[in-house]
Protein backbone atom coordinates (compact mmCIF):
# COMPACT_ATOMS: atom_id res chain seq x y z
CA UNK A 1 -33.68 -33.47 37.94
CA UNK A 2 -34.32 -29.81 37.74
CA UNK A 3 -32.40 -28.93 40.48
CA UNK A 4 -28.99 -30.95 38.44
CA UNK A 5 -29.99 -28.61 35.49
CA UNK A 6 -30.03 -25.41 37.36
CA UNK A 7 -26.85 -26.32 39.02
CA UNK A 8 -25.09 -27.66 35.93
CA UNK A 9 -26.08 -24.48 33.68
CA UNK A 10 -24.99 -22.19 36.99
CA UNK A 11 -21.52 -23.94 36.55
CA UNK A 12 -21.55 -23.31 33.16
CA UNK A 13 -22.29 -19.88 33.50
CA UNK A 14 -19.39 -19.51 36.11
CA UNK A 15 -17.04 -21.73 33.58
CA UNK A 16 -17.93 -19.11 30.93
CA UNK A 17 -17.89 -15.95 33.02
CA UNK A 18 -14.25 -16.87 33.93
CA UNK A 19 -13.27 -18.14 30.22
CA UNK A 20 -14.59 -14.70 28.80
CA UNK A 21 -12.65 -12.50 32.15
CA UNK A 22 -9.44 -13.98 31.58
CA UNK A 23 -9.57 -13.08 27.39
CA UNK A 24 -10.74 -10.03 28.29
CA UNK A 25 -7.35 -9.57 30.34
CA UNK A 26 -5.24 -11.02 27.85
CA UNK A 27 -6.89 -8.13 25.36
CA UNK A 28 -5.63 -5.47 28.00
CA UNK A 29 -2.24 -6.77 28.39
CA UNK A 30 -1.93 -6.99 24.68
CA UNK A 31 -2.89 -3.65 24.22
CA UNK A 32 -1.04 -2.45 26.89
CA UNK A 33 2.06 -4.41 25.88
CA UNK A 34 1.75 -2.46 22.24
CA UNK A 35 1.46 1.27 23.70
CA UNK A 36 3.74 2.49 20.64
CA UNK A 37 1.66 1.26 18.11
CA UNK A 38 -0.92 4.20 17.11
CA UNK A 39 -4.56 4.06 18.28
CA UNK A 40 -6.42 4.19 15.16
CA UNK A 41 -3.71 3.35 12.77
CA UNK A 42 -5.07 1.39 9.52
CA UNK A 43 -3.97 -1.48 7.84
CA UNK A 44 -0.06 0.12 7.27
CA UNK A 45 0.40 -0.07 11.16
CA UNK A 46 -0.14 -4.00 11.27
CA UNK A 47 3.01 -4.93 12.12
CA UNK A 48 4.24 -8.37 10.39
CA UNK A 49 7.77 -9.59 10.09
CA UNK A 50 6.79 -12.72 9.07
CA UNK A 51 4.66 -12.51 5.92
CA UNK A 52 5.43 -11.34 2.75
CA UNK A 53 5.63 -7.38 2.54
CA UNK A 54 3.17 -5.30 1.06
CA UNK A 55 3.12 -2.36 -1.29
CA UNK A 56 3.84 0.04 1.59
CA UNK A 57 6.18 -1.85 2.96
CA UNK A 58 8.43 -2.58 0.32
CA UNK A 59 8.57 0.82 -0.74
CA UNK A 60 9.74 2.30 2.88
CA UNK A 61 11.58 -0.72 3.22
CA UNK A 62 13.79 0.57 0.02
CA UNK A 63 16.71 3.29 0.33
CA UNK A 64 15.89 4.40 -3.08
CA UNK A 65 12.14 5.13 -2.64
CA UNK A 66 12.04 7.75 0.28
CA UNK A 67 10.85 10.36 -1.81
CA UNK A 68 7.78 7.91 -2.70
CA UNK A 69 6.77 7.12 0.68
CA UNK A 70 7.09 11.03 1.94
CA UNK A 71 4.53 11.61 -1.59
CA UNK A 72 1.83 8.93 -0.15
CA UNK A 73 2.40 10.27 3.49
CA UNK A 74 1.71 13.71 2.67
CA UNK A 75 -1.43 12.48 0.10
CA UNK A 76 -2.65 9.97 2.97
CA UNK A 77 -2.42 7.04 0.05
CA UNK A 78 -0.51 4.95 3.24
CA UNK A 79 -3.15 3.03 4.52
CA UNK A 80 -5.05 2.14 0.82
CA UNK A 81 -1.60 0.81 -0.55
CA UNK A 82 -1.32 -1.67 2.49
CA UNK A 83 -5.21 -3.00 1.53
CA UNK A 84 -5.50 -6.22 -0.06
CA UNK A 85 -5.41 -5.01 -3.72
CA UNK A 86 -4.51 -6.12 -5.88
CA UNK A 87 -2.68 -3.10 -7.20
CA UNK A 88 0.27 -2.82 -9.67
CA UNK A 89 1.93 -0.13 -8.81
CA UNK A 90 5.02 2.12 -10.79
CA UNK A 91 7.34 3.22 -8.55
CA UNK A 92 9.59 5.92 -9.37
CA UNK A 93 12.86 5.74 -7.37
CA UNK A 94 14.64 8.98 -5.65
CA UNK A 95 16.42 9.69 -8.74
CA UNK A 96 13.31 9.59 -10.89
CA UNK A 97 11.69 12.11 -8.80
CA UNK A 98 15.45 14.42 -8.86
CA UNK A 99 14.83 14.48 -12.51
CA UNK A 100 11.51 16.57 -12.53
CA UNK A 101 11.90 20.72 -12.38
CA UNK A 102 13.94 22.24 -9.27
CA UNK A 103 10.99 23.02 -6.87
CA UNK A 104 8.54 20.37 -8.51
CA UNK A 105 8.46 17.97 -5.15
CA UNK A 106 8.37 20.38 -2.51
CA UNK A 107 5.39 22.55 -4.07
CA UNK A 108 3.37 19.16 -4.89
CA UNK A 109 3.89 18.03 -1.12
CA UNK A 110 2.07 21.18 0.31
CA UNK A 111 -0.79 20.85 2.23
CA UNK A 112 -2.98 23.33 -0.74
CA UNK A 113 -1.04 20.62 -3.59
CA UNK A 114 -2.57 17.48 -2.44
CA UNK A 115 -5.09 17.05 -5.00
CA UNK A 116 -2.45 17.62 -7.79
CA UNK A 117 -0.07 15.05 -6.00
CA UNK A 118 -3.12 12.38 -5.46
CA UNK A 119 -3.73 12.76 -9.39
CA UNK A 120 0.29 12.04 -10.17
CA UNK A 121 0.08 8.89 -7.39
CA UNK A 122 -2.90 7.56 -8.97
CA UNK A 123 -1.66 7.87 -12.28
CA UNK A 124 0.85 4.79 -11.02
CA UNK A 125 -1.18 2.75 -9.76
CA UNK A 126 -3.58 0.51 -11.30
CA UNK A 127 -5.93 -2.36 -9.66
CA UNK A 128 -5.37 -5.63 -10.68
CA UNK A 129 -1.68 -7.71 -10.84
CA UNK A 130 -0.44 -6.74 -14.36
CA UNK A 131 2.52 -9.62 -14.57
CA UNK A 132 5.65 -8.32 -16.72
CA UNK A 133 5.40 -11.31 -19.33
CA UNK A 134 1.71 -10.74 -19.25
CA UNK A 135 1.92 -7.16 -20.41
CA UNK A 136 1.81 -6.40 -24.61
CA UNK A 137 3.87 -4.04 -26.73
CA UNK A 138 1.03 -0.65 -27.61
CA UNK A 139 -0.90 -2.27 -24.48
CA UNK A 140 -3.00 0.52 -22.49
CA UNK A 141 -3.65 0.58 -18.80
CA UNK A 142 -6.32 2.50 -16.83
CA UNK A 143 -4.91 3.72 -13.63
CA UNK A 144 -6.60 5.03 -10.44
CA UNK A 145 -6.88 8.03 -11.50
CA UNK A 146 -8.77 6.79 -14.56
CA UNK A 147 -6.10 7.68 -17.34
CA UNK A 148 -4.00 5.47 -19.43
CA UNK A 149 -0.10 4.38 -19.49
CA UNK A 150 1.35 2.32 -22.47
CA UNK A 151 3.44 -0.26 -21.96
CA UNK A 152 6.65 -0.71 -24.34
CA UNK A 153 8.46 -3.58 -25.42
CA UNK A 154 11.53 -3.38 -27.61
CA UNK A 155 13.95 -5.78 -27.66
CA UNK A 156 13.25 -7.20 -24.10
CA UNK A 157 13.24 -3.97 -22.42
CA UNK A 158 9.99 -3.20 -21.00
CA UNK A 159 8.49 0.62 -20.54
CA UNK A 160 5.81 2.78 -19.19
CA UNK A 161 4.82 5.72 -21.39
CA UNK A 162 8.74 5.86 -21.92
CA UNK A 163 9.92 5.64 -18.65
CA UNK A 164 12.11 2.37 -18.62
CA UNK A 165 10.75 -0.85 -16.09
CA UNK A 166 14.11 -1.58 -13.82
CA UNK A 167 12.95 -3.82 -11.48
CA UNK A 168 10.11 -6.17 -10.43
CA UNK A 169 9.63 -6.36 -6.46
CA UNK A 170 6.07 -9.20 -5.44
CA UNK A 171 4.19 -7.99 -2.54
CA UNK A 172 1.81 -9.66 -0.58
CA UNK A 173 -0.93 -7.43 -2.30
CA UNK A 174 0.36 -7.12 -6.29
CA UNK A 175 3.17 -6.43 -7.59
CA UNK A 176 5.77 -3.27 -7.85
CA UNK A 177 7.38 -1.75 -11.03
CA UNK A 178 10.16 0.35 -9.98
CA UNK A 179 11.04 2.54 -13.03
CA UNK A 180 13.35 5.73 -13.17
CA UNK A 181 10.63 8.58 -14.30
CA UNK A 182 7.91 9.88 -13.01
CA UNK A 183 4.70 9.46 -14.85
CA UNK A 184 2.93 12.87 -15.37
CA UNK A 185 -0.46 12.05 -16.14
CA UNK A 186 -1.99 14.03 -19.37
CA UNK A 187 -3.17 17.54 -18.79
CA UNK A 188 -7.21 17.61 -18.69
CA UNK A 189 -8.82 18.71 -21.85
């Protein structure tokens, strides 16, 4: 009887030695098979053309947001916009971003601005899915950066701290405002 058990938990041993080699090949080809893919690369590299598209990947999916995504690039806000959130996030379009002072962008997007740019980019996004018919006339909204926006209502138009709410877009991880300013957020006291 002992001599059944040693042979039966050798074959087992073989079964699973096999069973774990030939995953373990699988893994390489996989990897192998993905070489263009970054080593390293967060949660924005998963690549997914299935699911519904997050944050991230509506905004560089959209002509009129390049700006946006070259902002979060250069503040390395990339990978925490493709997390699981929820977020809400206001997202001024090209245009928005054209209306601020000749020179504005391009100084905020140097390497010795990225503190002021990660204050403006926090100051649109807040955690949490804030729905459009959820949201109040007067109603106040901490953001990231831990300063408020106030929504505005008037005669169905919606608004963030003036700046006029001109689309909705879902993502898989909350929800995007596209609106055509850019939010400044209020100068420390």
């Amino acid at each position: 009887m002992k001599t059944y058990r040693s042979s039966l938990l050798l074959v087992f041993v073989a079964v699973m030695a096999f069973v774990l080699s030939s995953c373990d090949t699988k893994k390489q080809e996989t990897v192998s098979s993905t070489s263009d893919t970054p080593v390293g690369g967060g949660q924005s590299n998963v690549k997914d053309d299935e699911s519904q598209k997050d944050i991230v990947h509506v905004a560089v999916g959209s002509a009129d947001h390049t700006t946006l995504v070259t902002a979060l690039k250069a503040a390395g806000y990339v990978d925490a916009l493709s997390n699981a959130g929820p977020f809400t996030v206001f997202a001024p379009t090209n245009a928005a971003f054209d209306k601020l002072p000749a020179g504005t962008v391009e100084g905020l997007l140097k390497p010795e601005s990225k503190d002021a740019l990660r204050n403006i980019l926090e100051y649109h996004v807040a955690v949490g899915v804030y729905k459009l018919e959820s949201l109040a006339n007067g109603q106040k909204i901490n953001q990231v950066n831990l300063d408020n926006i106030e929504i505005g209502i008037k005669d169905g138009k919606y608004t963030v701290n003036g700046a006029n709410i001109v689309a909705t877009v879902p993502a898989s991880n909350g929800v995007v405002y596209v609106v055509d300013a850019v939010l400044l957020p209020p100068a420390k006291k």
